[in-house]
C-alpha atoms as a PDB file:
ATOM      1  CA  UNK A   1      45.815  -4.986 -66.021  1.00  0.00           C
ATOM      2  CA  UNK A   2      46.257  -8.023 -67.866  1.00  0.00           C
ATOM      3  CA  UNK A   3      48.995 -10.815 -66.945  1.00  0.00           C
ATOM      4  CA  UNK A   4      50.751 -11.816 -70.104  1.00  0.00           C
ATOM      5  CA  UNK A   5      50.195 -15.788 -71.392  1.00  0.00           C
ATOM      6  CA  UNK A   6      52.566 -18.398 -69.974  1.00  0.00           C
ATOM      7  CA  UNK A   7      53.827 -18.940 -66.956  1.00  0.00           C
ATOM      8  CA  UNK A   8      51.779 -18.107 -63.456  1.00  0.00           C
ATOM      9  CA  UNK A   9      53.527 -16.203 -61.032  1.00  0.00           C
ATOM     10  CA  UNK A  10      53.302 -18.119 -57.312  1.00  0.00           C
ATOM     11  CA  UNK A  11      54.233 -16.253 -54.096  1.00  0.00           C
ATOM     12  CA  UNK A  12      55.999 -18.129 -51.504  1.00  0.00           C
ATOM     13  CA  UNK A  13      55.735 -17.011 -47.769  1.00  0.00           C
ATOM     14  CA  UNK A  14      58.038 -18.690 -44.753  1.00  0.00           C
ATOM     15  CA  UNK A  15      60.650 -17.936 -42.654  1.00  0.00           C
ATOM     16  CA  UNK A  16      62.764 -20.264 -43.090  1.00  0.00           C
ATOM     17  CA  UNK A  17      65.283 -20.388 -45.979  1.00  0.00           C
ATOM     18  CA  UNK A  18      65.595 -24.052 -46.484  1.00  0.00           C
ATOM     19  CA  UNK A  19      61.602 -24.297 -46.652  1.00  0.00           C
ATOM     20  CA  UNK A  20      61.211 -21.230 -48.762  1.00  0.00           C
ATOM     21  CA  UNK A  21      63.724 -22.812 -51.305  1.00  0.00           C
ATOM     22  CA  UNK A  22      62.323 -26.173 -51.203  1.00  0.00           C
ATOM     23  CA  UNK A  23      59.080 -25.282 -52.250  1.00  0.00           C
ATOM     24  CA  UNK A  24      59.771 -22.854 -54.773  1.00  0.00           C
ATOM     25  CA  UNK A  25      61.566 -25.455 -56.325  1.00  0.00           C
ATOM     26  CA  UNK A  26      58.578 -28.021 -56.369  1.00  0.00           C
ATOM     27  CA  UNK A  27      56.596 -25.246 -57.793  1.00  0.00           C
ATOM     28  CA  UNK A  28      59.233 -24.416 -60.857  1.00  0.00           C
ATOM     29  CA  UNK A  29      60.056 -27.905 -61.572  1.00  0.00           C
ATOM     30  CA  UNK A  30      56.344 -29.251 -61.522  1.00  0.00           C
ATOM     31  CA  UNK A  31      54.134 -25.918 -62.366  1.00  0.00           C
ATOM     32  CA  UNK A  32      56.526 -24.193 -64.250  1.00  0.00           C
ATOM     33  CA  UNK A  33      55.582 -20.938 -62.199  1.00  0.00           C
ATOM     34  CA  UNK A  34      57.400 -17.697 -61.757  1.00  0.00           C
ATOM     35  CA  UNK A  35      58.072 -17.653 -58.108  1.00  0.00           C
ATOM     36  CA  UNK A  36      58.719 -14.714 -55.575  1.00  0.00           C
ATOM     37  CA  UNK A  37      60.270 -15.286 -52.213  1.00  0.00           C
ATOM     38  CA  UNK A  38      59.229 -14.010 -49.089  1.00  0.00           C
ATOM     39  CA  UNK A  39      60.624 -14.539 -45.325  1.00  0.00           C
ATOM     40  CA  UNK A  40      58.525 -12.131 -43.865  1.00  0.00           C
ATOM     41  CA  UNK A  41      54.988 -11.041 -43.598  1.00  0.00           C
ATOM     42  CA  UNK A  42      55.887  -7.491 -44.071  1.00  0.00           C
ATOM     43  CA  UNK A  43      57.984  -8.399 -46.911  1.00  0.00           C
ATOM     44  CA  UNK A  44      55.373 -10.371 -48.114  1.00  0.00           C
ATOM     45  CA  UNK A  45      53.070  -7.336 -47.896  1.00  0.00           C
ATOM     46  CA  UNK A  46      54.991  -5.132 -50.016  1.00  0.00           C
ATOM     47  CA  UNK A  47      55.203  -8.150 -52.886  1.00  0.00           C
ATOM     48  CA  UNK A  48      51.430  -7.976 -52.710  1.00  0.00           C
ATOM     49  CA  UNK A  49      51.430  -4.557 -52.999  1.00  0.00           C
ATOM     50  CA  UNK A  50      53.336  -4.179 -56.060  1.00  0.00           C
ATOM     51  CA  UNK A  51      52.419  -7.469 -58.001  1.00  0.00           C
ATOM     52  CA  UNK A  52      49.024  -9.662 -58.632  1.00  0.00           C
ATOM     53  CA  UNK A  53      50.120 -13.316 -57.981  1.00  0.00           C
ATOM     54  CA  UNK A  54      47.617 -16.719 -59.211  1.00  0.00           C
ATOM     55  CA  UNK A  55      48.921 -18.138 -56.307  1.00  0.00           C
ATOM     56  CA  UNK A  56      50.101 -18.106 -52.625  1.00  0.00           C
ATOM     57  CA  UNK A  57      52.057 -20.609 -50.274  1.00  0.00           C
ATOM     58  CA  UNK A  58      51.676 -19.186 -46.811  1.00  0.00           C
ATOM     59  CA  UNK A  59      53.363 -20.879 -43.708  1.00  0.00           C
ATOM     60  CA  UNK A  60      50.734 -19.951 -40.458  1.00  0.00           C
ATOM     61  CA  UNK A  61      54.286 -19.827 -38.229  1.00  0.00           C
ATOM     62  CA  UNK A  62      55.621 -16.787 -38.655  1.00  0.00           C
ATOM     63  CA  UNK A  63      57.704 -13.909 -36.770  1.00  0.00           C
ATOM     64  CA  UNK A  64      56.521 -10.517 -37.341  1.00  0.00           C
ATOM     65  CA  UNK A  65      52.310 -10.156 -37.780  1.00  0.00           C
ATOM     66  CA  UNK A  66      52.056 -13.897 -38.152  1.00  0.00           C
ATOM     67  CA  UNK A  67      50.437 -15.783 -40.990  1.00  0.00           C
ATOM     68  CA  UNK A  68      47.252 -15.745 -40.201  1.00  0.00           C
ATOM     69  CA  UNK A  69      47.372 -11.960 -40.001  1.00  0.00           C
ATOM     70  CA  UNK A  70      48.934 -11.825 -43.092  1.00  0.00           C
ATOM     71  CA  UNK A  71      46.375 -13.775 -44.325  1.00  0.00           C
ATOM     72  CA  UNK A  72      43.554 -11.601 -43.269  1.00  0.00           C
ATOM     73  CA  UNK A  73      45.057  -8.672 -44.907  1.00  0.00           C
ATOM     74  CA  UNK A  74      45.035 -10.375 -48.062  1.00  0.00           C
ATOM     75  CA  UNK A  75      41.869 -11.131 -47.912  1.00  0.00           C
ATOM     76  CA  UNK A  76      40.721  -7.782 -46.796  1.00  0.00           C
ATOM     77  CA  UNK A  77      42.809  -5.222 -48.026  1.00  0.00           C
ATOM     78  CA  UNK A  78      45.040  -6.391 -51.269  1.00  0.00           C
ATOM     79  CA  UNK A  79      44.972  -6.656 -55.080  1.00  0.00           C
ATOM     80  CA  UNK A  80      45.439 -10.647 -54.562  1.00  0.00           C
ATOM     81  CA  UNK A  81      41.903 -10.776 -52.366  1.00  0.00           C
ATOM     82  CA  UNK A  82      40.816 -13.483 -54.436  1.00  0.00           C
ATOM     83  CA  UNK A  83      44.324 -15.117 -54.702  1.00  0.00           C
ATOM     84  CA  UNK A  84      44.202 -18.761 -53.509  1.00  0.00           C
ATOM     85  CA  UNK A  85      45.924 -19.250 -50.563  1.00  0.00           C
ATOM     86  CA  UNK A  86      47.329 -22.647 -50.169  1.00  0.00           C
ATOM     87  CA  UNK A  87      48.564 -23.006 -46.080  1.00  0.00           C
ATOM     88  CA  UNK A  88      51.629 -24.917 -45.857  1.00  0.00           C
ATOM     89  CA  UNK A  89      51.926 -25.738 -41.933  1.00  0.00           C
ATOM     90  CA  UNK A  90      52.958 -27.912 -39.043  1.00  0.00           C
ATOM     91  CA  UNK A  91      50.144 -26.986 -37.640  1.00  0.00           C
ATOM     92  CA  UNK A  92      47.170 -28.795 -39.349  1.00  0.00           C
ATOM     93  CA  UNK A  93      45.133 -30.912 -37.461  1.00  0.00           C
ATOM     94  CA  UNK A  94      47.549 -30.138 -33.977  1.00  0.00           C
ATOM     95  CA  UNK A  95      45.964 -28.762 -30.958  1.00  0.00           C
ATOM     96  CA  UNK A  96      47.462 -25.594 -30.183  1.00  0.00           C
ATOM     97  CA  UNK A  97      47.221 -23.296 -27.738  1.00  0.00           C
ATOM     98  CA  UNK A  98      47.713 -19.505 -29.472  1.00  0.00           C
ATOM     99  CA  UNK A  99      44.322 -19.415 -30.793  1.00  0.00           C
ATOM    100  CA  UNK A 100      46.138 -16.893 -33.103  1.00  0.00           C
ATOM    101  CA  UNK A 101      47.756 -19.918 -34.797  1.00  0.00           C
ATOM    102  CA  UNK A 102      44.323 -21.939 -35.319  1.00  0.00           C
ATOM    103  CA  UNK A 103      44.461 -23.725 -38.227  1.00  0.00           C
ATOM    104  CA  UNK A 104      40.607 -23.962 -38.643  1.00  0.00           C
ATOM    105  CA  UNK A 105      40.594 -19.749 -37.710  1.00  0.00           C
ATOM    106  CA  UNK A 106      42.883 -19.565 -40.891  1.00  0.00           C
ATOM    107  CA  UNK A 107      40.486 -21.164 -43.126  1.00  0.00           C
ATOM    108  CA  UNK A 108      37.519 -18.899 -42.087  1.00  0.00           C
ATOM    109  CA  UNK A 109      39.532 -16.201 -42.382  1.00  0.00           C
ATOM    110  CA  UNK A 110      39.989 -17.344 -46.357  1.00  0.00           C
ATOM    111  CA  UNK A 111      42.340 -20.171 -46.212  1.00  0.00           C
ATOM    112  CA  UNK A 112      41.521 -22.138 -50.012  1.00  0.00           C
ATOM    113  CA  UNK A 113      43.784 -25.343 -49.347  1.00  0.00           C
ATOM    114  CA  UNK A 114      45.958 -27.097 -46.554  1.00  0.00           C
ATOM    115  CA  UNK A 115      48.715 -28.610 -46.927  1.00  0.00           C
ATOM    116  CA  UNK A 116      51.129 -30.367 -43.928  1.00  0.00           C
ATOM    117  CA  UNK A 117      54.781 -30.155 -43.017  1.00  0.00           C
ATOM    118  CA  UNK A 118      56.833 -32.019 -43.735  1.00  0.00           C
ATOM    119  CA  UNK A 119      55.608 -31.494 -47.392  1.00  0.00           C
ATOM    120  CA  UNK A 120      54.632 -33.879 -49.425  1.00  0.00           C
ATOM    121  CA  UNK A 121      55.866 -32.925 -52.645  1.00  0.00           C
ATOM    122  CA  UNK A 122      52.805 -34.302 -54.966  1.00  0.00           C
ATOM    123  CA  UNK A 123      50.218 -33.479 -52.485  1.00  0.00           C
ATOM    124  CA  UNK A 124      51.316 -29.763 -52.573  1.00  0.00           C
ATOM    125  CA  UNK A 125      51.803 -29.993 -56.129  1.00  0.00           C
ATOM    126  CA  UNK A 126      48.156 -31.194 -56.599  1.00  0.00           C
ATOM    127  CA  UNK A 127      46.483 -28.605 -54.272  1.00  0.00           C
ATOM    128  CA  UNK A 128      48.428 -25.938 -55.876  1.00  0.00           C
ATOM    129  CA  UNK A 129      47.087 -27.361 -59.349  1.00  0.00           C
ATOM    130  CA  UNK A 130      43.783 -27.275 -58.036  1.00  0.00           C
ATOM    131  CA  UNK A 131      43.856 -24.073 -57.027  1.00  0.00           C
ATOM    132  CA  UNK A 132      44.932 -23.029 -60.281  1.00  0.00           C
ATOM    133  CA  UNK A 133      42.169 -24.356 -62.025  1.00  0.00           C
ATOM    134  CA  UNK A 134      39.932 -23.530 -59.812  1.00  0.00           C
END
């Protein structure tokens, strides 16, 4: 099942609209990426049930299963497996108390790359890049 040449198709994941828009945006205009839009983890699990992505932005914060579910299911049960997953988050490097949350539990769970809110445009730009290559 081969992709055709050109442009990479990048799958963003966050609940909130303004977010959601703002990176896909950043990852048109810099990557020039295909990108699908997801405000849900179960929406997000049908997209990766139906399409092969060479990317992922994943916010850890979300209603539903929660990102870091999500991203265990990716990692364990999906056609992306192998997908980098870039984490987009308020949550790096803050204490917090749902261990469900954990930043450092989302990395051993497959996390490839971090990445704070508020976003720094070029820093997500270059982990995303480096993912790519990668």
């Amino acid at each position: 099942m081969g992709k055709p040449e050109g442009r990479r198709k990048v799958l963003v994941v966050d609940d909130q609209e303004p977010m959601r828009l703002l990176l896909a945006q950043y990852v048109e205009q810099d990557l020039g990426a295909e990108v699908a839009l997801s405000g849900t983890c179960e929406g997000a699990l049908r997209l990766l049930g139906e399409n092969t992505y060479d990317a992922i932005l994943l916010d850890l914060m979300m209603p539903g299963i929660g990102g870091v579910e999500l991203l265990r299911r990716i990692r364990t049960d999906s056609a992306n497996q192998s997908t980098p997953v870039v984490i987009v988050s308020i949550l790096v490097d803050a204490p917090v108390e749902d261990e469900r949350m954990s930043l450092g539990r989302a990395k051993a769970i497959g996390a490839n790359a971090v990445v704070s809110k508020p976003v720094n445009r070029k820093a997500l730009v270059a982990a995303l890049k480096a993912q790519l290559r990668a």
